[in-house]
Protein backbone atom coordinates (compact mmCIF):
# COMPACT_ATOMS: atom_id res chain seq x y z
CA UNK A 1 -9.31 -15.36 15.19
CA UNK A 2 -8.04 -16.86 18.10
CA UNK A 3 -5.79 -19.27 16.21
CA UNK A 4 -4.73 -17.20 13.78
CA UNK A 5 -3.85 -14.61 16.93
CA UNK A 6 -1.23 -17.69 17.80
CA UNK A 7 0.33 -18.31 14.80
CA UNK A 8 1.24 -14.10 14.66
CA UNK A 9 2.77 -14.38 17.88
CA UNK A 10 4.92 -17.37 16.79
CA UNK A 11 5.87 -15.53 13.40
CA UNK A 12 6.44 -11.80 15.31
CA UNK A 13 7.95 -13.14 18.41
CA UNK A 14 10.58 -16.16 16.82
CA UNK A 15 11.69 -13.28 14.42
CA UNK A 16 12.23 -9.96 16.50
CA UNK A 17 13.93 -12.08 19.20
CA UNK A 18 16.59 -12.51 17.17
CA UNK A 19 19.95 -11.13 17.41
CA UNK A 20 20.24 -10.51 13.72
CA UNK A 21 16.55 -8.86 13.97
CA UNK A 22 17.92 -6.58 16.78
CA UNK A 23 21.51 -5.56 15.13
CA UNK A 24 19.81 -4.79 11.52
CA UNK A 25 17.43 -2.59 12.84
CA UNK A 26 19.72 -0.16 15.36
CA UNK A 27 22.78 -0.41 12.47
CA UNK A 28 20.64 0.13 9.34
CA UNK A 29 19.84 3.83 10.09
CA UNK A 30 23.61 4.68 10.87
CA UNK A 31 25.13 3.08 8.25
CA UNK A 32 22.32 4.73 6.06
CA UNK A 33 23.12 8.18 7.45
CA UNK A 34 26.82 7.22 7.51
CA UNK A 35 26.97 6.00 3.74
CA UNK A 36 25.09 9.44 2.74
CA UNK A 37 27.42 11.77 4.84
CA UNK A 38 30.53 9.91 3.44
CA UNK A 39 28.83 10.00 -0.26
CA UNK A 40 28.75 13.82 -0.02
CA UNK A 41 31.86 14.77 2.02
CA UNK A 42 33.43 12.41 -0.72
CA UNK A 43 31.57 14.25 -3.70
CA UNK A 44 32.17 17.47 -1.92
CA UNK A 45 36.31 16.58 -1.61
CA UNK A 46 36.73 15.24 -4.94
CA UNK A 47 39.77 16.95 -5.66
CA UNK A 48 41.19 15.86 -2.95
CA UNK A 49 40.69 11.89 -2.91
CA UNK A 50 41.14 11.80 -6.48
CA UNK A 51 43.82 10.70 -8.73
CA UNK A 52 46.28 13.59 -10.45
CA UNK A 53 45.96 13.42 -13.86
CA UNK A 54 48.44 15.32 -16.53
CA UNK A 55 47.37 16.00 -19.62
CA UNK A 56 50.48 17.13 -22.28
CA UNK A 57 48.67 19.50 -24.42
CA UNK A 58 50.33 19.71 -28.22
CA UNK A 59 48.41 23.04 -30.01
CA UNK A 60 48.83 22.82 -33.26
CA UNK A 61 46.19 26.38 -33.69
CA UNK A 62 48.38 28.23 -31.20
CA UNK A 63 44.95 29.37 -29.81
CA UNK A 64 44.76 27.02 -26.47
CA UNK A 65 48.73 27.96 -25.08
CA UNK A 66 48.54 28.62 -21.48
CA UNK A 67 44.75 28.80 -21.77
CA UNK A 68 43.00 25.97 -20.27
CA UNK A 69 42.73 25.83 -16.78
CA UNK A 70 43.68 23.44 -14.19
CA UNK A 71 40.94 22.08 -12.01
CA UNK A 72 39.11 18.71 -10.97
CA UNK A 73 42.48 17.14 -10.72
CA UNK A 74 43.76 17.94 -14.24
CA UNK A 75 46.08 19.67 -14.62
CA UNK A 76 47.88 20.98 -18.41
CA UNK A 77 51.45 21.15 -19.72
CA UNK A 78 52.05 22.16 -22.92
CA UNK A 79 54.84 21.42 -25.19
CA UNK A 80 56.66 23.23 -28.11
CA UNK A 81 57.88 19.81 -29.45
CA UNK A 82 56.17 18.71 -32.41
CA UNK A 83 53.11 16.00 -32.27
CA UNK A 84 55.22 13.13 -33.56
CA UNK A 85 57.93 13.82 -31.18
CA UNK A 86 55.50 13.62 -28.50
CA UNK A 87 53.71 10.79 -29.34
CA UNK A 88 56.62 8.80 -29.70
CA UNK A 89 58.27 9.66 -26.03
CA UNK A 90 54.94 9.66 -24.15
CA UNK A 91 54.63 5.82 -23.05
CA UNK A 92 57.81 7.09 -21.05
CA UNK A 93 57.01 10.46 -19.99
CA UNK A 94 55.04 9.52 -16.91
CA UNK A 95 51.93 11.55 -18.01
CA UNK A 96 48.57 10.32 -18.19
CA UNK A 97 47.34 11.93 -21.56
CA UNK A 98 48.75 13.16 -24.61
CA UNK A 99 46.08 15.89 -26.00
CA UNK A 100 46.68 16.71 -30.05
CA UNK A 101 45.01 19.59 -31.29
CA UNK A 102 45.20 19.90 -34.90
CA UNK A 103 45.65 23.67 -36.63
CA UNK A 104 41.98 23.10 -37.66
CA UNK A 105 40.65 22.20 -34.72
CA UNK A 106 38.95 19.44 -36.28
CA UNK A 107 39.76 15.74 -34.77
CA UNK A 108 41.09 16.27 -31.93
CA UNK A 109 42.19 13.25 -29.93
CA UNK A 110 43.34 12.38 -26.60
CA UNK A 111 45.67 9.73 -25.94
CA UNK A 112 46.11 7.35 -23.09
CA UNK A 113 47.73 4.21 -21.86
CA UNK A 114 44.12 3.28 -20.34
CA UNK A 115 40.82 3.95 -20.92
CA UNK A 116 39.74 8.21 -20.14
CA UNK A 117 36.79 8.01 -18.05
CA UNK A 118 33.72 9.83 -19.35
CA UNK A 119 34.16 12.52 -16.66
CA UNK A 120 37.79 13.54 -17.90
CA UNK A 121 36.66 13.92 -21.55
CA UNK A 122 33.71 15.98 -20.41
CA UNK A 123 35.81 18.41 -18.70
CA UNK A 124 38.57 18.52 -21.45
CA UNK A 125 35.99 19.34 -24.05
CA UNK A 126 33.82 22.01 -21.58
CA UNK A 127 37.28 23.85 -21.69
CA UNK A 128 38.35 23.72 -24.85
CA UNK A 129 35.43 24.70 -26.31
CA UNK A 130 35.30 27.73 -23.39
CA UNK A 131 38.70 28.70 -24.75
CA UNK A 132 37.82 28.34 -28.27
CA UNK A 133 34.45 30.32 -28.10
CA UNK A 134 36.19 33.09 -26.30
CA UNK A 135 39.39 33.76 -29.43
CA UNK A 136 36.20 33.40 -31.63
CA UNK A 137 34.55 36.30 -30.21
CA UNK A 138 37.76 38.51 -29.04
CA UNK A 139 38.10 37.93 -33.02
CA UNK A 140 35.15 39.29 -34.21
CA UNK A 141 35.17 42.06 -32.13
CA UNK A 142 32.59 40.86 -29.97
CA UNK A 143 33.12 42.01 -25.83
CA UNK A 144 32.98 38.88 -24.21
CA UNK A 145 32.49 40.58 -20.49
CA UNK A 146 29.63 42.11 -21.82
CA UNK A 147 28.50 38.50 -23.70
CA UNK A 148 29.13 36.81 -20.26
CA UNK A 149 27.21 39.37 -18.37
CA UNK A 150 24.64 38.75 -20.63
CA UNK A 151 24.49 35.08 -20.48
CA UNK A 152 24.31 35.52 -16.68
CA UNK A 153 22.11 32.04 -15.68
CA UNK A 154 18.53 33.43 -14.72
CA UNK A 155 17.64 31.08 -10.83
CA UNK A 156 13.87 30.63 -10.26
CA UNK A 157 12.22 30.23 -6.89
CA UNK A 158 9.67 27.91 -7.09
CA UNK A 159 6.11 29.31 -4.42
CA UNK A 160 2.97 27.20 -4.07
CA UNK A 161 -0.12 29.32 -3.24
CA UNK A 162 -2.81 27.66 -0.87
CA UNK A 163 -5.40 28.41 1.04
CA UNK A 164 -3.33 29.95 4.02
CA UNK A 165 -1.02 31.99 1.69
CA UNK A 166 2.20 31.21 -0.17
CA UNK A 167 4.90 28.83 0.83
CA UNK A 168 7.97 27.47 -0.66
CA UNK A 169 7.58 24.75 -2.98
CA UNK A 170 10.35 22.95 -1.71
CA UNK A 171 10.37 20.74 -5.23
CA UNK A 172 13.80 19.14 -4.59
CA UNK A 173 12.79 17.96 -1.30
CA UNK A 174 9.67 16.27 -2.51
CA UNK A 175 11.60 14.50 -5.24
CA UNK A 176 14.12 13.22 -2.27
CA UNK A 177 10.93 11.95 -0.54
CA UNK A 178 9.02 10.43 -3.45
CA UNK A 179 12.28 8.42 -4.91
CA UNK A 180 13.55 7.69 -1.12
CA UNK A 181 10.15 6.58 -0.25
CA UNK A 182 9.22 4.24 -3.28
CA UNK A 183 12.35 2.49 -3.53
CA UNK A 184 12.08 1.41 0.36
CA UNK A 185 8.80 -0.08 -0.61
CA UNK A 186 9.74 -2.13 -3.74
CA UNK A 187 13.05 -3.26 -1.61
CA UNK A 188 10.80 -4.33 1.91
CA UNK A 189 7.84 -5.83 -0.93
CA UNK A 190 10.64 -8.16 -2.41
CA UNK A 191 12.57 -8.76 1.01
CA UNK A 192 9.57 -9.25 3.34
CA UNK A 193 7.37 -11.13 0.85
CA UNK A 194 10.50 -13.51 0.10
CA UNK A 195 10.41 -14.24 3.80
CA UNK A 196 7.08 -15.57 3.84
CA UNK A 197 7.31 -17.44 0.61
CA UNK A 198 10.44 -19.24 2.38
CA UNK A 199 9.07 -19.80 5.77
CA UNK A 200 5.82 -21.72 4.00
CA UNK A 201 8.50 -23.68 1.93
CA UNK A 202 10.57 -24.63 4.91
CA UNK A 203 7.27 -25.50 6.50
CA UNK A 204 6.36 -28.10 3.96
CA UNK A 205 9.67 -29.51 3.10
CA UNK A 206 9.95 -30.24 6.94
CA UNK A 207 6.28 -31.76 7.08
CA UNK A 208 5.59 -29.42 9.67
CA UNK A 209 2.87 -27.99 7.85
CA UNK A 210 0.44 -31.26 8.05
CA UNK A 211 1.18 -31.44 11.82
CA UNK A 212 0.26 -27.27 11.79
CA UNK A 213 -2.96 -27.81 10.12
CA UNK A 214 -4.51 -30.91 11.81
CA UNK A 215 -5.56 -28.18 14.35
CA UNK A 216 -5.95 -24.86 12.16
CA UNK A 217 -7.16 -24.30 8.60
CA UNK A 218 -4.94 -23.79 5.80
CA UNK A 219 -6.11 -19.82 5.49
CA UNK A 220 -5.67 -19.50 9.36
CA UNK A 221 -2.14 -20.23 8.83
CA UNK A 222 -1.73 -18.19 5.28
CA UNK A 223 -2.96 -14.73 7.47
CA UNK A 224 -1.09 -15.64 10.76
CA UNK A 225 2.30 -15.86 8.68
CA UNK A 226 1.78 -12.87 6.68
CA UNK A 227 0.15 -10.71 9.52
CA UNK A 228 3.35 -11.79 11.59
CA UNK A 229 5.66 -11.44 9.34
CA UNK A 230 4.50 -7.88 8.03
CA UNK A 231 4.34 -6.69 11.90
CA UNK A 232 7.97 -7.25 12.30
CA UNK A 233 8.66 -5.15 8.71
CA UNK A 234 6.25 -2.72 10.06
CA UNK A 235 8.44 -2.54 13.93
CA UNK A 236 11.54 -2.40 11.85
CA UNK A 237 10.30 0.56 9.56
CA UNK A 238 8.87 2.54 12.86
CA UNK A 239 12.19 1.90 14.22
CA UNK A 240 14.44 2.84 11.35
CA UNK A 241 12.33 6.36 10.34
CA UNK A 242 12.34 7.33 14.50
CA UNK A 243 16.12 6.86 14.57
CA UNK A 244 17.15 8.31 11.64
CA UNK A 245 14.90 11.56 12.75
CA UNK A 246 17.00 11.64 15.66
CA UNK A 247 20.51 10.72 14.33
CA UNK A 248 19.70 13.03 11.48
CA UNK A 249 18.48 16.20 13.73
CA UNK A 250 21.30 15.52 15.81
CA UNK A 251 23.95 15.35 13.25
CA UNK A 252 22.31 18.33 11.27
CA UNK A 253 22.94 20.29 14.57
CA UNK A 254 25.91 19.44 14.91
CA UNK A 255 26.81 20.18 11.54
CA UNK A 256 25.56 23.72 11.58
CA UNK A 257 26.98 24.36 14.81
CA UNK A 258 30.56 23.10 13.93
CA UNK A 259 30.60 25.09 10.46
CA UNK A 260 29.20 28.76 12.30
CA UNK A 261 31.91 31.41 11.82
CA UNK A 262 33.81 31.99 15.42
CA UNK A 263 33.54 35.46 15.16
CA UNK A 264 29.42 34.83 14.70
CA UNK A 265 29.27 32.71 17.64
CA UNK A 266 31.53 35.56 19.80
CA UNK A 267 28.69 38.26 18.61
CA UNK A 268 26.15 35.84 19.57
CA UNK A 269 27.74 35.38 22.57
CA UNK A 270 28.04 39.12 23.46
CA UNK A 271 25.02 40.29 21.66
CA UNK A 272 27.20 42.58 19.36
CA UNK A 273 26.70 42.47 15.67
CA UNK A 274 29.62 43.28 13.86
CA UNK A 275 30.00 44.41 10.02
CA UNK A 276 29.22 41.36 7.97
CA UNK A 277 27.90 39.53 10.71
CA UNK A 278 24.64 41.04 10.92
CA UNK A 279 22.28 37.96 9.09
CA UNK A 280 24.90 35.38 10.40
CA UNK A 281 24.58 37.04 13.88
CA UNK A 282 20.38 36.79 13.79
CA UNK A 283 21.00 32.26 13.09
CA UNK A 284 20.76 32.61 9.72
CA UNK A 285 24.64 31.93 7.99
CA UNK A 286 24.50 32.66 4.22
CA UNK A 287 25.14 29.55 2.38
CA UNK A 288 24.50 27.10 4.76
CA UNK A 289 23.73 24.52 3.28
CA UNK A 290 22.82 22.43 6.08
CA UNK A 291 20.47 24.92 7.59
CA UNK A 292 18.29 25.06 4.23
CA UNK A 293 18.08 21.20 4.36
CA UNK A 294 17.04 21.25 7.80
CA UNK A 295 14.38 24.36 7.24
CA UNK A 296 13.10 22.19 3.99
CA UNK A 297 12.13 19.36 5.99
CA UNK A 298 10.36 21.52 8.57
CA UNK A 299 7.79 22.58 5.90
CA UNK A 300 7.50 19.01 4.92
CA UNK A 301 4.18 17.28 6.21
CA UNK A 302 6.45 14.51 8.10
CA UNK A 303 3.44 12.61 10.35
CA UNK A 304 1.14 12.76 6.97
CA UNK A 305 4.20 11.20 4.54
CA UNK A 306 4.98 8.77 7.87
CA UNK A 307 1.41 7.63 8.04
CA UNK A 308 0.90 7.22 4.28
CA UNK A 309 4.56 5.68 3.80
CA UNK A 310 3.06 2.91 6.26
CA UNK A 311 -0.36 2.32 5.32
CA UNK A 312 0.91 1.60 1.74
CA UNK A 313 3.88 -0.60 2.65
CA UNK A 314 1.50 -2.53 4.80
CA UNK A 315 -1.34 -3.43 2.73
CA UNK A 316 1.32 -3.35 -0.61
CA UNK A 317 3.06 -6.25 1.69
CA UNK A 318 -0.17 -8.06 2.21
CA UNK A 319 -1.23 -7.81 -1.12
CA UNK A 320 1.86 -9.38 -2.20
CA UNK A 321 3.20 -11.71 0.37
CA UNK A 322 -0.45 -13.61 -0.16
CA UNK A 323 0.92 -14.34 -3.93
CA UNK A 324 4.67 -15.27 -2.39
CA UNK A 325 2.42 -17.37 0.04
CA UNK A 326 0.70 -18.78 -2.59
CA UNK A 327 3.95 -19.59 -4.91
CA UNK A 328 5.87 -20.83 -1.88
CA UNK A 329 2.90 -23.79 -1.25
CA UNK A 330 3.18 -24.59 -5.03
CA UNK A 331 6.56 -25.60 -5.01
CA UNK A 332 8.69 -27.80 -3.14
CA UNK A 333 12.52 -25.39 -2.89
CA UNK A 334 13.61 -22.42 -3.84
CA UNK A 335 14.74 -22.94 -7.38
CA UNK A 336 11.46 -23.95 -8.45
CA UNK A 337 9.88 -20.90 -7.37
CA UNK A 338 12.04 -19.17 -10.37
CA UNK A 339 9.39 -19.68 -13.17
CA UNK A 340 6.15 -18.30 -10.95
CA UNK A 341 8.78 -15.13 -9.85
CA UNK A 342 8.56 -13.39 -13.11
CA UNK A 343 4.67 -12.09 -13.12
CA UNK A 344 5.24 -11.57 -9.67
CA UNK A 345 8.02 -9.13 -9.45
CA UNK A 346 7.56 -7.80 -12.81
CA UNK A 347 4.56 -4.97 -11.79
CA UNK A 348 6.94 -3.56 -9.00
CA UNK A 349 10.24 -3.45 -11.53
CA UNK A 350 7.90 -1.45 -14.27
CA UNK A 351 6.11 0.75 -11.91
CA UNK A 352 9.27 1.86 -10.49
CA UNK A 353 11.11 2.41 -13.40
CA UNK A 354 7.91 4.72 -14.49
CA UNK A 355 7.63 6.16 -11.98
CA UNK A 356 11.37 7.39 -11.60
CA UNK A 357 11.29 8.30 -14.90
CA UNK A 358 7.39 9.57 -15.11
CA UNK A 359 5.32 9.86 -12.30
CA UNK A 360 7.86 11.66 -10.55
CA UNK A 361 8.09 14.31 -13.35
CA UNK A 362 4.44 14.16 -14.25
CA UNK A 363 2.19 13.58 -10.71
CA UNK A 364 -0.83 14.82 -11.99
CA UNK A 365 -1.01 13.12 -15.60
CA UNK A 366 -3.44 10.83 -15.95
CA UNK A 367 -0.96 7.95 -16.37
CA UNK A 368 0.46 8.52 -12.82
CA UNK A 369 -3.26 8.55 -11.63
CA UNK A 370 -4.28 5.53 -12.92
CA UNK A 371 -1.03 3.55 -12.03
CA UNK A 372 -1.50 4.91 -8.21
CA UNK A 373 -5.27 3.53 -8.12
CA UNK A 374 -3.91 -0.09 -9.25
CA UNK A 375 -3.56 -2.30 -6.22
CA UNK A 376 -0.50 -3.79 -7.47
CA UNK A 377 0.87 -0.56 -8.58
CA UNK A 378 -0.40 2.20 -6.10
CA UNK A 379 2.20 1.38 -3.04
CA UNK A 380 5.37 2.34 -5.16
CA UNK A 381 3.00 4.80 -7.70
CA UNK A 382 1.15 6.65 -5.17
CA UNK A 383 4.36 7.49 -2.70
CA UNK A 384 5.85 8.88 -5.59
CA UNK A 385 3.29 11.29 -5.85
CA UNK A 386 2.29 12.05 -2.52
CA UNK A 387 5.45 14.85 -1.53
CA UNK A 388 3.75 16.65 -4.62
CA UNK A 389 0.65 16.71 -3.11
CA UNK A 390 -2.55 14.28 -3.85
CA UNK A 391 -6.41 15.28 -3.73
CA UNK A 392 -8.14 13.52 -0.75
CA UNK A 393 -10.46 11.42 -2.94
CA UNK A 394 -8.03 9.89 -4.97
CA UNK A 395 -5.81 9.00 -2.10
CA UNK A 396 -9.06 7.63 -0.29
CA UNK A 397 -9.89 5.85 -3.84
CA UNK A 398 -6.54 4.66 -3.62
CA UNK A 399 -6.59 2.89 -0.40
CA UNK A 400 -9.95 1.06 -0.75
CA UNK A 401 -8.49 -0.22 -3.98
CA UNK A 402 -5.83 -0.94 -2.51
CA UNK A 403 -7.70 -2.82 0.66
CA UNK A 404 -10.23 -4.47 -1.49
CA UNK A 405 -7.62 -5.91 -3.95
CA UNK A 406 -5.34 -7.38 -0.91
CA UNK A 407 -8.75 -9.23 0.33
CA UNK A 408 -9.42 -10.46 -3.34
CA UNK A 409 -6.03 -11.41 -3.96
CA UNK A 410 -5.70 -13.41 -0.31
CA UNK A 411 -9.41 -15.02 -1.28
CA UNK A 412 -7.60 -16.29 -4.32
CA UNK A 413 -4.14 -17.33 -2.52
CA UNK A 414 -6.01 -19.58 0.05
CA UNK A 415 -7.91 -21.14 -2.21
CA UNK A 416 -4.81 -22.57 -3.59
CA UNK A 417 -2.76 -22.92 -1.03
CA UNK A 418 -5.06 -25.07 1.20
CA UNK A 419 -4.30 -27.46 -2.09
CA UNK A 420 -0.89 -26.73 -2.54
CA UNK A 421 0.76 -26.91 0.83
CA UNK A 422 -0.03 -30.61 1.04
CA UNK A 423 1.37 -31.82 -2.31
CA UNK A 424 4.86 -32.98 -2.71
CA UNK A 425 7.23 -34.37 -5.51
CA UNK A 426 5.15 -33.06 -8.56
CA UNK A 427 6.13 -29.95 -10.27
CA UNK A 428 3.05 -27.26 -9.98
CA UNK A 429 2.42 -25.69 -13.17
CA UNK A 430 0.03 -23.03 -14.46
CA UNK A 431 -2.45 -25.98 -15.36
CA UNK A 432 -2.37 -27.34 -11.86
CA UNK A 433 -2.66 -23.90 -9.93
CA UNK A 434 -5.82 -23.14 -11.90
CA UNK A 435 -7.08 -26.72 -11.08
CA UNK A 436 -6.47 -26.20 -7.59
CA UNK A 437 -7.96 -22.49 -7.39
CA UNK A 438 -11.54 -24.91 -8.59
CA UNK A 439 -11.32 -27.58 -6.25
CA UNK A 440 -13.98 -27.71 -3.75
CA UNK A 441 -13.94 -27.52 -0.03
């Protein structure tokens, strides 16, 4: 234990001195909080950053004239010119579509010296057929106020009952947590366990390696490099979730203080409610958006997610970076490491891509059970589910399986790469692995 104390303090310590270590980790959470408050104030300004676009409408029915409304940077003309007119004289007209609606309202086209993106076309037919639903009605004597009262959309509040009463189910906020929290451990599996299969290839290409192990043993050095080398993924992760708590709080209060109505803050200040102030006056501003975020994540169980987020990003990346580990000693450079690559990364790509599309929508099935009880699925599988809320045993079940498959799988790594890490100039294949995994001591 000793030795293999050593080589984590060379793998921890040569890695988190570095500058690059230090910059990534303090600049990763604000750009991450800066690329997701630029993504919405974008979104939320849309109109504003975007391109103008002019659409010259030609009604042929007579039933869209002065009808369709401008919005989401379109914005209509129509003409009383006929279609061929048009058609010819609108490469010069400066406009950016030509829209033809025929008298039967069948085939109607949209014209355009480039490509319409799927957005635009979307919003020209949502209003046209808005328009044409409403002459419809008005024709067939139909009230449409009293249709659209009617139709009026029907919200539902989602409550979980437990054993201390009921709460809000805060659905949304679990499916931000589950997707947020899988994908950052199928990126740190790939990008942590590509660091150890590259530091045992650099290793061995430099000869390094035989000079390493004429004083420890081949498994010594397998644990010590992936031990090391998941502490400093497991620094950088505490790191990165503490500061983005605190830029995030702090930019959340900011944000809600900024966007509070002056005269609020004046009756606050004074202790006077005024007409139309009163819930604003008492902290909570109707349609603040911020505020509901904020008041979501307070009935989140943040230390329990935390604690689970790590346990299963740590023993995933052990579990994995002993197969890296084990491809890196069978090879002698990167390119050859292409062919073993595939069964390697090819469990994380289809449990995530189940379980954005599945297990996220399904926690309980029996599917996304099984898939977060499989060692090589459970890290991604498992915080998918856990926002939605898991049973104790299976999450316990989960972990041992978890625990006893990274021991099984290392057991199986070191057996070949005490072989592998001292061959050079033959490609290993398939064969050879298993031939190595059955030599004796």
């Amino acid at each position: 234990m000793n030795k293999i104390w050593l080589i984590i303090q060379r793998e921890y310590l040569s890695r988190v001195k570095k500058k690059s270590f230090l910059v990534m980790t303090f600049l990763v959470p604000v750009l991450f909080i800066g690329v997701f408050g630029l993504g919405g104030y974008l979104v939320a300004n849309q109109n504003e950053f975007g391109d103008k676009k002019t659409v010259q409408v030609v009604d042929e029915s007579g039933m869209f004239a002065n009808k369709l409304r401008n919005g989401n940077n379109i914005e209509y003309s129509y003409s009383t010119q006929s279609y061929a007119a048009e058609k010819a004289a609108f490469a010069k007209s400066g406009r950016t579509y030509l829209l033809h609606i025929p008298a039967s309202l069948t085939d109607v086209q949209l014209y355009s010296e480039k490509k319409a993106s799927a957005l635009t076309i979307q919003n020209i037919e949502t209003e046209l057929s808005d328009v044409a639903q409403t002459s419809r009605l008005l024709t067939a004597g139909i009230d449409t106020a009293m249709l659209t009262k009617a139709r009026k959309p029907i919200s539902v509040e989602a409550r979980q009952i437990t054993e201390t009463g009921e709460k809000d189910a805060q659905t949304y906020v679990a499916y931000a947590i589950g997707f947020i929290s899988a994908m950052l451990i199928y990126m740190s599996l790939l990008i942590y366990g590509s660091q150890v299969m590259r530091g045992v290839i650099e290793e061995k290409v430099s000869r390094v390696v035989e000079v390493i192990i004429s004083s420890v043993k081949p498994f010594q050095l397998m644990m010590g490099k992936i031990i090391g080398i998941g502490l400093v993924g497991l620094t950088q992760f505490v790191l990165w979730i503490t500061l983005s708590l605190i830029l995030s709080t702090a930019a959340g209060t900011l944000f809600v203080h900024n966007t509070q109505p002056a005269p609020v803050q004046m009756a606050q200040m004074h202790g006077v409610t005024t007409p139309g102030t009163a819930i604003a006056a008492t902290g909570q501003a109707p349609d603040n958006n911020m505020g509901k975020i904020m008041q979501s994540l307070d009935s989140i169980p943040v230390t329990y997610t935390i604690c689970c987020f790590l346990f299963y990003f740590l023993f995933g990346y052990m579990l994995y970076s002993a197969v890296f580990a084990l491809v890196g000693s069978a090879v002698d450079n990167e390119t050859e490491t292409q062919q073993f690559m595939l069964p390697i990364t090819l469990p994380l790509v289809f449990t995530l891509i189940i379980s954005m599309n599945f297990v996220i929508h399904n926690p309980d099935s029996s599917l996304s059970v099984w898939l977060s009880m499989i060692p090589f699925t459970s890290p991604i599988a498992m915080m998918m589910r856990i926002p939605f809320g898991v049973p104790a045993w299976q999450l316990a079940l989960s972990a041992l399986f978890l625990v006893l498959g990274f021991l099984l799988t290392t057991w199986v790594a070191s057996r070949i790469y005490r072989v592998g890490i001292l061959m050079y100039g033959k490609k290993a294949s398939y064969k050879e692995i298993v031939k190595w995994f059955r030599y004796n001591e």
